[in-house]
C-alpha atoms as a PDB file:
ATOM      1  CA  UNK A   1     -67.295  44.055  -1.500  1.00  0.00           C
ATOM      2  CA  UNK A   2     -65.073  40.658  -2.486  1.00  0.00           C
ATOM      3  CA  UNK A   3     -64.088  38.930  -0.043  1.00  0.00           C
ATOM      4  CA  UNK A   4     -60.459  39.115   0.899  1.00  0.00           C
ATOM      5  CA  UNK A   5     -57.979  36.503  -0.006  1.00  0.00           C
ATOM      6  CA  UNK A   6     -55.053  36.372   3.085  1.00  0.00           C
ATOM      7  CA  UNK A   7     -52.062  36.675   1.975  1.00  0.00           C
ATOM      8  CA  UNK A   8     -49.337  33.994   2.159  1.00  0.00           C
ATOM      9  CA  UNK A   9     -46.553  34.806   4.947  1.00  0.00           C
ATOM     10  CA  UNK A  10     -43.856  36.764   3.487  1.00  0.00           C
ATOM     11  CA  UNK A  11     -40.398  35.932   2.469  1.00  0.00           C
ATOM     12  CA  UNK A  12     -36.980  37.430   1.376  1.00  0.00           C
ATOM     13  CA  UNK A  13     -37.144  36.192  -1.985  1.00  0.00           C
ATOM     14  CA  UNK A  14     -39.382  37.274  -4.774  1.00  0.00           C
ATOM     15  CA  UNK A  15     -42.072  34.646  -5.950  1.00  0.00           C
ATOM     16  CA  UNK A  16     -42.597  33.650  -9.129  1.00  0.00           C
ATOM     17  CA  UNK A  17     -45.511  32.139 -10.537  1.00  0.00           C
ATOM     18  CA  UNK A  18     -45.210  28.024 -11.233  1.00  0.00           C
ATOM     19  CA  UNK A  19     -46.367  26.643 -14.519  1.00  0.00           C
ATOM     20  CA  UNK A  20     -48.257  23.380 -13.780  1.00  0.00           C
ATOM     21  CA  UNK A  21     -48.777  22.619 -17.458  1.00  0.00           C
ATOM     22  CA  UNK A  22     -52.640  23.085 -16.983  1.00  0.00           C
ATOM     23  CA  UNK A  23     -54.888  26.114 -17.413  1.00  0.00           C
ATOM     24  CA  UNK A  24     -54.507  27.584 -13.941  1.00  0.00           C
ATOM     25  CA  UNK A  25     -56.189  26.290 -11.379  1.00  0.00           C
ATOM     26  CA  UNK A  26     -54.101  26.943  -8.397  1.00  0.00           C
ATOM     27  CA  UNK A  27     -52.594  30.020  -6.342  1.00  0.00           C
ATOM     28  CA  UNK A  28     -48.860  29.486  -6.844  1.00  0.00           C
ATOM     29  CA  UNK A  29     -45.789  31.226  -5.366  1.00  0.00           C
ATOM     30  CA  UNK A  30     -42.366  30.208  -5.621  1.00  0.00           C
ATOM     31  CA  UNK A  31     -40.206  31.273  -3.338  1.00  0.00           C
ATOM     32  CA  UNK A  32     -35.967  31.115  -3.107  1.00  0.00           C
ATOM     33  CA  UNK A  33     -35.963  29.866   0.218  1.00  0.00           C
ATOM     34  CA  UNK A  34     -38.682  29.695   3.453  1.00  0.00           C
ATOM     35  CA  UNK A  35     -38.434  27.571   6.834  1.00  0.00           C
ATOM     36  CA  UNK A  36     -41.179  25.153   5.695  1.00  0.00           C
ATOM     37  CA  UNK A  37     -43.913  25.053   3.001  1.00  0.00           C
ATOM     38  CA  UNK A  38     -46.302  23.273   5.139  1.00  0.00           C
ATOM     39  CA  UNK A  39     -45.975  25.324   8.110  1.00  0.00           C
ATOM     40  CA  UNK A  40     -46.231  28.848   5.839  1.00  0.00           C
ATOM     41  CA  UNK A  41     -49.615  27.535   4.175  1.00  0.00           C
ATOM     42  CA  UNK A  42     -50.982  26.166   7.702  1.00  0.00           C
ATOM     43  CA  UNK A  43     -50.406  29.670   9.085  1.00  0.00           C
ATOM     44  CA  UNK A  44     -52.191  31.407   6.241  1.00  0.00           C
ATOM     45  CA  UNK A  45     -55.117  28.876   6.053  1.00  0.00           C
ATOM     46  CA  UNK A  46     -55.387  29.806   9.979  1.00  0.00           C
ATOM     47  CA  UNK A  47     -55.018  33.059   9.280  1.00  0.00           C
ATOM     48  CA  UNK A  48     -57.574  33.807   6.556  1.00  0.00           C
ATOM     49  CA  UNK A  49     -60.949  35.957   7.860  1.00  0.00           C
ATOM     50  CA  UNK A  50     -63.665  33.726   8.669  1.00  0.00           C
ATOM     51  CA  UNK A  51     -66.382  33.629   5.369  1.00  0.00           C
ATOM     52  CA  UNK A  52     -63.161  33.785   3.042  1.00  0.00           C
ATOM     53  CA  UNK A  53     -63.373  31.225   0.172  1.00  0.00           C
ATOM     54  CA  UNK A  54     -59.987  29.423  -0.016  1.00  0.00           C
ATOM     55  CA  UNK A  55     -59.103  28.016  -2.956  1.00  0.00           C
ATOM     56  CA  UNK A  56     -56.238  25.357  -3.662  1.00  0.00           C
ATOM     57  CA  UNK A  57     -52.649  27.103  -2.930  1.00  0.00           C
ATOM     58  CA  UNK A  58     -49.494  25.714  -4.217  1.00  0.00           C
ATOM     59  CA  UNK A  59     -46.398  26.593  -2.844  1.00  0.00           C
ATOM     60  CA  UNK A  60     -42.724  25.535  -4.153  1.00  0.00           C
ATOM     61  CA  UNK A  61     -39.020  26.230  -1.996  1.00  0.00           C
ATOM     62  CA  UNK A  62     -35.968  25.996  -3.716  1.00  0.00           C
ATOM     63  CA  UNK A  63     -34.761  25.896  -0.217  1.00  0.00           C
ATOM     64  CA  UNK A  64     -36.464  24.865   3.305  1.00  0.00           C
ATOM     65  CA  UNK A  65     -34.004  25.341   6.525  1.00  0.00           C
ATOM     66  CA  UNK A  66     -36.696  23.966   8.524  1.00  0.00           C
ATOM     67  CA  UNK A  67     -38.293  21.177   6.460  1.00  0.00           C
ATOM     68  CA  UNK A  68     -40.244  18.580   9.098  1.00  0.00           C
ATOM     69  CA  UNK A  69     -41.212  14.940   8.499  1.00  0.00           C
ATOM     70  CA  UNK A  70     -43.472  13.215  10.905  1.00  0.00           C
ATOM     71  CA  UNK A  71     -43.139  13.336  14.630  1.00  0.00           C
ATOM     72  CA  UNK A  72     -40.894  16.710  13.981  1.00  0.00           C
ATOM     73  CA  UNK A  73     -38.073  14.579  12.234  1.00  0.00           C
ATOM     74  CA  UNK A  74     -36.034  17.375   9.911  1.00  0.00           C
ATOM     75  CA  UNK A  75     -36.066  16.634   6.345  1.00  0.00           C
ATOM     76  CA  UNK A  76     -32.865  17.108   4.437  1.00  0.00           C
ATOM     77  CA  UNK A  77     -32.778  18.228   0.775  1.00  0.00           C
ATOM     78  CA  UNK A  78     -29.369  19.618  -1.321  1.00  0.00           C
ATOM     79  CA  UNK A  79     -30.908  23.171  -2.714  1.00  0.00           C
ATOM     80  CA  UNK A  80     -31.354  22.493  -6.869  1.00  0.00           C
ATOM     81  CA  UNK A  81     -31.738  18.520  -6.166  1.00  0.00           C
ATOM     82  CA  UNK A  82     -34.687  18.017  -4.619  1.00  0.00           C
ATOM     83  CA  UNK A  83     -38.520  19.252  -5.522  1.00  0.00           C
ATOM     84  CA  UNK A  84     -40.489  20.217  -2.209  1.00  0.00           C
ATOM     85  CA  UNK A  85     -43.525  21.785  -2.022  1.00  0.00           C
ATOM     86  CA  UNK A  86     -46.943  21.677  -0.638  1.00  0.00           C
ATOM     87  CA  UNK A  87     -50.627  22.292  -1.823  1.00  0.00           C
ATOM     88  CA  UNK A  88     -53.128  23.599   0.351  1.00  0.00           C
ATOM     89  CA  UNK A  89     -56.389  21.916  -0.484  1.00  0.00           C
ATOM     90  CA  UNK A  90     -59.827  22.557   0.965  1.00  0.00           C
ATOM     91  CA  UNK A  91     -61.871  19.643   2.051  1.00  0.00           C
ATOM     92  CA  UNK A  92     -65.539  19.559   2.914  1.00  0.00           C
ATOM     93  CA  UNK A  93     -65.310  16.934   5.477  1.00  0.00           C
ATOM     94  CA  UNK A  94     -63.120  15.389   8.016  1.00  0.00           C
ATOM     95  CA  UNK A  95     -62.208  11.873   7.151  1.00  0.00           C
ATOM     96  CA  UNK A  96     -58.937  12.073   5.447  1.00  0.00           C
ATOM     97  CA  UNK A  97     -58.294   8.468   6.267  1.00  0.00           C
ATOM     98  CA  UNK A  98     -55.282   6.982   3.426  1.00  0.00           C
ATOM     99  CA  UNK A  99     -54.929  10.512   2.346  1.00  0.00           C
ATOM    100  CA  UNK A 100     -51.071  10.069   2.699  1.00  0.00           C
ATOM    101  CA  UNK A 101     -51.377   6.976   1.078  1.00  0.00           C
ATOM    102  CA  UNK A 102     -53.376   7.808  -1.965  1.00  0.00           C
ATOM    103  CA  UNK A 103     -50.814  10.974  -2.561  1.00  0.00           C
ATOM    104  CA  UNK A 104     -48.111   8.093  -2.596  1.00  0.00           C
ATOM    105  CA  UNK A 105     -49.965   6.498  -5.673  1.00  0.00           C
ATOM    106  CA  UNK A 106     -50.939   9.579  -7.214  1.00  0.00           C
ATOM    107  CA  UNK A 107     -46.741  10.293  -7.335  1.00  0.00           C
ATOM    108  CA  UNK A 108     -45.509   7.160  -7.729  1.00  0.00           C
ATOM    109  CA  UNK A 109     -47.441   6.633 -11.088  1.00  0.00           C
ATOM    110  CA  UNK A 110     -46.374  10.050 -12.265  1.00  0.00           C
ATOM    111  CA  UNK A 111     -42.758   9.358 -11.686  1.00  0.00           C
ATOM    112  CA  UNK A 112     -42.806   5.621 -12.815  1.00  0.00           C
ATOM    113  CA  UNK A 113     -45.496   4.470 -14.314  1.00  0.00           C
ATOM    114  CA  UNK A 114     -43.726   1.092 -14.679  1.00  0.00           C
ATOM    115  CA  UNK A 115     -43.608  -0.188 -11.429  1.00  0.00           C
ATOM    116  CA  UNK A 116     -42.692  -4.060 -12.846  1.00  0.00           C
ATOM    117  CA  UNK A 117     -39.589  -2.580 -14.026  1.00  0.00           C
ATOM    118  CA  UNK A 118     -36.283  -3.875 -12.769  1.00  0.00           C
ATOM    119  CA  UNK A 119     -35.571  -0.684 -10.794  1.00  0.00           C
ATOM    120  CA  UNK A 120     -38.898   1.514  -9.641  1.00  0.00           C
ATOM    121  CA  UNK A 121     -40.787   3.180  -7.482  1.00  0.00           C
ATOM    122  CA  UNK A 122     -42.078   1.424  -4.785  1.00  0.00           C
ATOM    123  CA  UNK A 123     -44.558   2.498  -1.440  1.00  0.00           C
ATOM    124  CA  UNK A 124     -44.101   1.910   2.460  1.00  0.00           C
ATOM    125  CA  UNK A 125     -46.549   2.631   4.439  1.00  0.00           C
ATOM    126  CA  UNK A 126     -47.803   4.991   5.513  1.00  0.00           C
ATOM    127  CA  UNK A 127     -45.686   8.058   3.850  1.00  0.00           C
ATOM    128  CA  UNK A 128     -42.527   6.903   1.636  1.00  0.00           C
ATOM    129  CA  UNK A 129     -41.588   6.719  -1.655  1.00  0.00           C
ATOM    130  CA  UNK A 130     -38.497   4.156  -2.154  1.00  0.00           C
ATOM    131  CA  UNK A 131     -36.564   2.887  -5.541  1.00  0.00           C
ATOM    132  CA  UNK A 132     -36.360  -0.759  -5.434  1.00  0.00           C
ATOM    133  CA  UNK A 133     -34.660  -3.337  -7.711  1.00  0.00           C
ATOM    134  CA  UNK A 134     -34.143  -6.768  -7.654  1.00  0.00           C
ATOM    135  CA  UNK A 135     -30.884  -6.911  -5.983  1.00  0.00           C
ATOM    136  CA  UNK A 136     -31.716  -4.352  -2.996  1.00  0.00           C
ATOM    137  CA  UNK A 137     -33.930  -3.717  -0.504  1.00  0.00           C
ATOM    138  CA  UNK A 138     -34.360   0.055  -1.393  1.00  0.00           C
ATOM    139  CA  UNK A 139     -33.411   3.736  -0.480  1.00  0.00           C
ATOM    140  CA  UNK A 140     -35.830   6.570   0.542  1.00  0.00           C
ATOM    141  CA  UNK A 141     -36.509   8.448  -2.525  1.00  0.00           C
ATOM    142  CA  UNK A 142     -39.470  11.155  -1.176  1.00  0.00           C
ATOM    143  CA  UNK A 143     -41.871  11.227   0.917  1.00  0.00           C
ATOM    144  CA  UNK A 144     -45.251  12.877   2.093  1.00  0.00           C
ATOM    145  CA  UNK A 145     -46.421  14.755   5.066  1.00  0.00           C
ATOM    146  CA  UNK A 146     -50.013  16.243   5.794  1.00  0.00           C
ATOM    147  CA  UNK A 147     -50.834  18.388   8.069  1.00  0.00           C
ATOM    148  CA  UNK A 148     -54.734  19.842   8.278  1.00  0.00           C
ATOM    149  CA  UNK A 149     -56.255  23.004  10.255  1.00  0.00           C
ATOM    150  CA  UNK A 150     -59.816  23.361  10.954  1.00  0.00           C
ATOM    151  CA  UNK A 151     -61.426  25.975   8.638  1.00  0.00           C
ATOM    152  CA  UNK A 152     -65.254  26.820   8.719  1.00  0.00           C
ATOM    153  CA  UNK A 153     -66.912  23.579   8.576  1.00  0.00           C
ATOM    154  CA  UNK A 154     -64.440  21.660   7.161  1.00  0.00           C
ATOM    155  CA  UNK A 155     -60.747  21.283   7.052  1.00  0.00           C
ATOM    156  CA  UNK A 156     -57.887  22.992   5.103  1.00  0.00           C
ATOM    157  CA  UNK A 157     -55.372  19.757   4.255  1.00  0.00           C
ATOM    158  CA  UNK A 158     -51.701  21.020   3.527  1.00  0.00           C
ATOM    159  CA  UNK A 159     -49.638  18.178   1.426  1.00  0.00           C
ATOM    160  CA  UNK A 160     -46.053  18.733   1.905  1.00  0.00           C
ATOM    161  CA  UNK A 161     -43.490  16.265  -0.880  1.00  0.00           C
ATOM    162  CA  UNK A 162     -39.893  15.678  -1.192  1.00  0.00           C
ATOM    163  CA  UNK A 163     -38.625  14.436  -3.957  1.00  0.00           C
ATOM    164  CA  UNK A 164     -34.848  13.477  -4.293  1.00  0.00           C
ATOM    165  CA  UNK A 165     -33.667  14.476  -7.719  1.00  0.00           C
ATOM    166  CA  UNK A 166     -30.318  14.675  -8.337  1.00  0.00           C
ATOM    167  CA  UNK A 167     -27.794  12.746  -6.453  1.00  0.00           C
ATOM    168  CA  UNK A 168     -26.778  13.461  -3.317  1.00  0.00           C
ATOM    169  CA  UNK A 169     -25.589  12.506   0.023  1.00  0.00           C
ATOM    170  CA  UNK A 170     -27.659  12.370   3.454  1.00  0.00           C
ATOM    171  CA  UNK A 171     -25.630  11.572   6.916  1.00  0.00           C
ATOM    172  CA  UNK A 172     -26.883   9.252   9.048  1.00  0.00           C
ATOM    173  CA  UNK A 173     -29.789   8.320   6.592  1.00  0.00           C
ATOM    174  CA  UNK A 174     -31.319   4.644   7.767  1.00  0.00           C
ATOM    175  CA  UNK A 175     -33.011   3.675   4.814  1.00  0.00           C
ATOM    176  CA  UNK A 176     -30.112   4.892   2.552  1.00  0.00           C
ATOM    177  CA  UNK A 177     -30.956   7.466  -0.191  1.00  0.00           C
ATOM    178  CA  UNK A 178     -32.133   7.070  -3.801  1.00  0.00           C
ATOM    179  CA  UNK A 179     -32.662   9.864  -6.745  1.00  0.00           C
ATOM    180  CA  UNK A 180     -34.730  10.161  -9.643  1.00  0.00           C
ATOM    181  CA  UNK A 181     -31.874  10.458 -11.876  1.00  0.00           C
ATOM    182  CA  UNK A 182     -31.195   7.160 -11.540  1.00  0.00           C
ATOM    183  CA  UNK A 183     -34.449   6.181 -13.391  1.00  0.00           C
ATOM    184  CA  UNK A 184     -34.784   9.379 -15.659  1.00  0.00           C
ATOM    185  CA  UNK A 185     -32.002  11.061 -16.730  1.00  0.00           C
ATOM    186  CA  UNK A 186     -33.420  13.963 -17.661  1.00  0.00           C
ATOM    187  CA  UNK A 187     -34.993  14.786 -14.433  1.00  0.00           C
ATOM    188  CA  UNK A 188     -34.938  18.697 -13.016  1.00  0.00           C
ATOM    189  CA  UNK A 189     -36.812  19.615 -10.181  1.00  0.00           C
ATOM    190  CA  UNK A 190     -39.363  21.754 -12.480  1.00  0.00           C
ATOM    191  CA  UNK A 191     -40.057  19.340 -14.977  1.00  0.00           C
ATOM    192  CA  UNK A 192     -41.062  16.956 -11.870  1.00  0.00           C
ATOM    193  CA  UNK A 193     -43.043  19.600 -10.097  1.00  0.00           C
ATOM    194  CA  UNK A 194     -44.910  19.703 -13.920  1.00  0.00           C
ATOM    195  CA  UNK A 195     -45.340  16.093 -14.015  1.00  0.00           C
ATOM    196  CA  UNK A 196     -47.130  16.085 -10.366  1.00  0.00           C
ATOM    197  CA  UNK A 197     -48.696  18.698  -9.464  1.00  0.00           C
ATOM    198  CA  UNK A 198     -51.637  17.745 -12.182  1.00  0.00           C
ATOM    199  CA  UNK A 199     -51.185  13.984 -10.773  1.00  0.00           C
ATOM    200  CA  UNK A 200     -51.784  15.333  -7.422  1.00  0.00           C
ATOM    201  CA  UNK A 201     -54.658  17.871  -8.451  1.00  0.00           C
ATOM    202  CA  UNK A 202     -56.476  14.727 -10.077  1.00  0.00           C
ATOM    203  CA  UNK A 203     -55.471  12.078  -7.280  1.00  0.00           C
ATOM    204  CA  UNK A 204     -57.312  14.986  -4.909  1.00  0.00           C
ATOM    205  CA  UNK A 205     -61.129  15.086  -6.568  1.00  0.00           C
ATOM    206  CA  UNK A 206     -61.109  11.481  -6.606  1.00  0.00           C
ATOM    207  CA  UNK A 207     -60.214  10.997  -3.138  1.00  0.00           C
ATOM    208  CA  UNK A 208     -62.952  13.237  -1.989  1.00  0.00           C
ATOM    209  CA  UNK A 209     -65.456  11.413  -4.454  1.00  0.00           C
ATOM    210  CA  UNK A 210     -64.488   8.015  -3.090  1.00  0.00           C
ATOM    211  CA  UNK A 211     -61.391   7.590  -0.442  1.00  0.00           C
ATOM    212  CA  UNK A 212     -58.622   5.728  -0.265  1.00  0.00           C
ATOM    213  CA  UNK A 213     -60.858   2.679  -1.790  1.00  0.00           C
ATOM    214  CA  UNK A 214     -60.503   3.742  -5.231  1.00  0.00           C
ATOM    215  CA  UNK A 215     -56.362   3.462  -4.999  1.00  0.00           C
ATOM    216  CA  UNK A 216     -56.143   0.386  -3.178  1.00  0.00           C
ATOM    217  CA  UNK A 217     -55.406  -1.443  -6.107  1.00  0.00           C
ATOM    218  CA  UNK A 218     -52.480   1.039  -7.527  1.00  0.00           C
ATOM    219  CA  UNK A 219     -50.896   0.662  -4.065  1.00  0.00           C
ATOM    220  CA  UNK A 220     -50.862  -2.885  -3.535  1.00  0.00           C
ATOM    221  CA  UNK A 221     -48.463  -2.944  -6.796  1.00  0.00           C
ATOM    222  CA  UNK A 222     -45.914  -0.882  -5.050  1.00  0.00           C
ATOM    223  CA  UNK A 223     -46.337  -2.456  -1.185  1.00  0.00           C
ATOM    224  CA  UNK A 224     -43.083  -2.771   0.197  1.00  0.00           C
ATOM    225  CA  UNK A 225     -44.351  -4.550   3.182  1.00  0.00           C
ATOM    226  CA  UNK A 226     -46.538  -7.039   2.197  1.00  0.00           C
ATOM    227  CA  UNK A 227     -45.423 -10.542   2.941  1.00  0.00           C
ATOM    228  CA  UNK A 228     -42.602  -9.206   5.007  1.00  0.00           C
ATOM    229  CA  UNK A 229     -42.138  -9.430   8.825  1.00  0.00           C
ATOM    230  CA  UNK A 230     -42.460  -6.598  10.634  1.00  0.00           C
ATOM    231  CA  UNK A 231     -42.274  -4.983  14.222  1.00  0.00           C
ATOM    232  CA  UNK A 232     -44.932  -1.870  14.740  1.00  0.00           C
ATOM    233  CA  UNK A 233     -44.008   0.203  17.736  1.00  0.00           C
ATOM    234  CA  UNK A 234     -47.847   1.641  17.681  1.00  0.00           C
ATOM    235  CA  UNK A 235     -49.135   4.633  18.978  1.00  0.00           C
ATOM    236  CA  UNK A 236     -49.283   4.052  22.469  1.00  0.00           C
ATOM    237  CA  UNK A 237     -46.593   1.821  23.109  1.00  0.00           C
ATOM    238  CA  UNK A 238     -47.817  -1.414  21.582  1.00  0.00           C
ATOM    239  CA  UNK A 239     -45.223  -3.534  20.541  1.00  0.00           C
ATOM    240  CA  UNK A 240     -46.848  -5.992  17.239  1.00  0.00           C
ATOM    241  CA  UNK A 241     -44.840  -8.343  15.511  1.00  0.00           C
ATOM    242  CA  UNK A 242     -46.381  -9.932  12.664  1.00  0.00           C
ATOM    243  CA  UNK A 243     -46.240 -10.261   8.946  1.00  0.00           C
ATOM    244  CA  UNK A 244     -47.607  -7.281   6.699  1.00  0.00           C
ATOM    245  CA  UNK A 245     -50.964  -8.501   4.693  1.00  0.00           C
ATOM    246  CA  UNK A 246     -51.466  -5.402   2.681  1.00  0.00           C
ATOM    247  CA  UNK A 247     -53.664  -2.334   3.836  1.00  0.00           C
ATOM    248  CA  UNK A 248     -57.481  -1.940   4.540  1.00  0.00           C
ATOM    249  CA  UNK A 249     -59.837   0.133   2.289  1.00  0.00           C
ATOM    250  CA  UNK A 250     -59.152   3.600   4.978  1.00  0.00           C
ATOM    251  CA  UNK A 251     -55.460   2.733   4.717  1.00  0.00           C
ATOM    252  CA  UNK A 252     -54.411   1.084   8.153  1.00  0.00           C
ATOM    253  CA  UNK A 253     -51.617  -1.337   7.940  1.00  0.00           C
ATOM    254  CA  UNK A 254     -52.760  -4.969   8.424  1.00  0.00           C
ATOM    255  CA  UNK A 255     -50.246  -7.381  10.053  1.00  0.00           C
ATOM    256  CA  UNK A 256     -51.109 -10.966  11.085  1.00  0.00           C
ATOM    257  CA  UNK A 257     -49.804 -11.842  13.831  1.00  0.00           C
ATOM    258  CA  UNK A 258     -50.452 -14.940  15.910  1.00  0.00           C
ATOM    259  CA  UNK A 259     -53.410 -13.664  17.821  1.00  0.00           C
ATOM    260  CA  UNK A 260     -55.250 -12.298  14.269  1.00  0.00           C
ATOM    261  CA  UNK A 261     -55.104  -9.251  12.232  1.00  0.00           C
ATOM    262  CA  UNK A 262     -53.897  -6.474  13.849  1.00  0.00           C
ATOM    263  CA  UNK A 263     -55.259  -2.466  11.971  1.00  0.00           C
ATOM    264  CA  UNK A 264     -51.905   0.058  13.013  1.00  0.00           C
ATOM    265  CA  UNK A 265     -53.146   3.606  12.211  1.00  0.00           C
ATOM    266  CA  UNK A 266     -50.121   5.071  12.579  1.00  0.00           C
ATOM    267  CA  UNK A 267     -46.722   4.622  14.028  1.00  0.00           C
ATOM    268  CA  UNK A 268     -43.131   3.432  13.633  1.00  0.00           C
ATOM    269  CA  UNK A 269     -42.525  -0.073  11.256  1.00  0.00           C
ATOM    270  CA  UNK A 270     -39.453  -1.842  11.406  1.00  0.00           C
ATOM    271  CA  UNK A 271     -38.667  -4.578   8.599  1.00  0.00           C
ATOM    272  CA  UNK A 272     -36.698  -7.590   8.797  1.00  0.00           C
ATOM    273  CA  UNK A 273     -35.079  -8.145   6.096  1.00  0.00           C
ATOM    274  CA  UNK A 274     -33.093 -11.328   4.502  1.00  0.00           C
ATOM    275  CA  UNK A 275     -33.323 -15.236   5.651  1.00  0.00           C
ATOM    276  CA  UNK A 276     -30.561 -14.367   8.358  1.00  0.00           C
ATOM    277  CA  UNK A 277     -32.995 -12.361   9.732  1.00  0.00           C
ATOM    278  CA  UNK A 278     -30.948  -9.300   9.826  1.00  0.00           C
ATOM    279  CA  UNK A 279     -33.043  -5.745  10.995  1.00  0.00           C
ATOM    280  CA  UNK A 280     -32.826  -2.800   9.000  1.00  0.00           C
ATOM    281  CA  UNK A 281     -34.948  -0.250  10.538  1.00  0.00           C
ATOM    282  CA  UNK A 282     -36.600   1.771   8.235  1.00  0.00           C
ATOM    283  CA  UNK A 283     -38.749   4.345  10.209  1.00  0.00           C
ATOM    284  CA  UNK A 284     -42.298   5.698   8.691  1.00  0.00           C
ATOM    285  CA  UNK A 285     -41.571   9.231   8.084  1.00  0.00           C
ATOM    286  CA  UNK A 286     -42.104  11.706   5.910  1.00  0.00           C
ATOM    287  CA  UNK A 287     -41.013  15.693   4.674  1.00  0.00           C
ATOM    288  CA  UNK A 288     -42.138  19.348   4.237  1.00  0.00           C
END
């Protein structure tokens, strides 16, 4: 008897199948609208019978009304301009150290793969996607948020992206907001989803061959934070002030300070930001 796929949790809306461009590779479900992609693919990977053989599952919302970002921040996103999603991706073992940030690389070069262009995509650490030019200090474009559950011997990693497409308008948004429109005109949220989801797919088998190593290079084009000073409100209520040196080889953020190098594996990074020494906080979150 074949072993029994579990079924994705159901919604209102009908799904449709995605076209990734690629022979198909994935499970894929679109669906009109859902509370969160992430959430609906962590509760089937937990919910699949023990021996089942998951495979990759890709699922797109035209609509989430409960979209997260890190530390349960809500993610905004105007219904036909933004691309979220998330793929569900098996992984054999359990370091998934710069997984976040080699997913950042992976879309970044798929959006822009100019990043010495006047206006382009740029990376902060440790989840965001930002349009930069020369006369700005950027606006959040997308971001990245993964979530894992334990299956069988190894883990089940959901990747949850947001993508701004078209333009729009986000209350109270720190960082400011950018759209993809603004580099590509002819941008829709399913030619993106075309454009990464093969990106992503690729950026995937080479990060289990070889970790975050193997995009260290690609990222340090697009650090936002290198050279800058920064303040890192660790986890644990460390306070480090220091300047941002780059990122290690298992993607922790490295900030001199005067005491050394300091390695901050996660937490919230303030910049500051012109000679006056102005502060623009620009929190480390991410969506889905």
């Amino acid at each position: 008897m074949p072993l029994r796929q579990p079924a994705l949790p159901r919604h209102d809306a009908r799904a449709e199948a995605v076209n990734t461009g690629r022979a198909p590779i994935l499970a894929t479900l679109r669906v009109a609208e859902t509370g969160s992609t992430n959430a609906d693919l962590l509760a089937w990977a937990r919910e699949a019978a023990p021996g089942t053989a998951l495979e990759p599952r890709l699922l797109v919302a035209d609509r989430q009304t409960a979209g997260r970002g890190r530390r349960g921040r809500s993610w905004h996103g105007a219904p036909g301009a933004s691309l979220t999603f998330s793929l569900a991706w098996p992984v054999a073992g359990t370091d998934l150290s710069g997984l976040s940030l080699a997913v950042g690389v992976a879309l970044a070069d798929a959006i822009d793969p100019r990043p010495a262009s006047a206006l382009h995509v740029g990376l902060k650490w440790p989840n965001d996607l930002w349009l930069v030019g020369d006369d700005e200090a950027g606006r959040k474009l997308g971001g990245v948020l993964i979530e894992t559950a334990p299956f069988g011997s190894g883990r089940v990693a959901v990747v949850g992206v947001g993508i701004n497409v078209l333009e729009q308008r986000v209350d109270g948004a720190a960082s400011g907001v950018a759209w993809l429109r603004e580099i590509d005109s002819g941008a829709t949220p399913d030619r993106l989803l075309e454009q990464l989801v093969p990106a992503l797919v690729d950026a995937l088998h080479t990060f289990e061959q070889s970790g975050f190593a193997a995009f260290l290079p690609r990222f340090a084009a697009r650090d936002l934070l290198r050279g800058k000073t920064v303040r890192c409100g660790a986890d644990g209520g460390t306070r480090i002030e220091g300047s941002a040196a780059g990122v290690s080889a298992s993607g922790e953020l490295l900030v001199r300070t005067a005491g050394g190098i300091e390695r901050i594996v996660s937490g919230e990074v303030s910049v500051r930001l012109g000679e006056a020494g102005a502060q623009r906080p620009t929190p480390a979150r991410a969506p889905c």
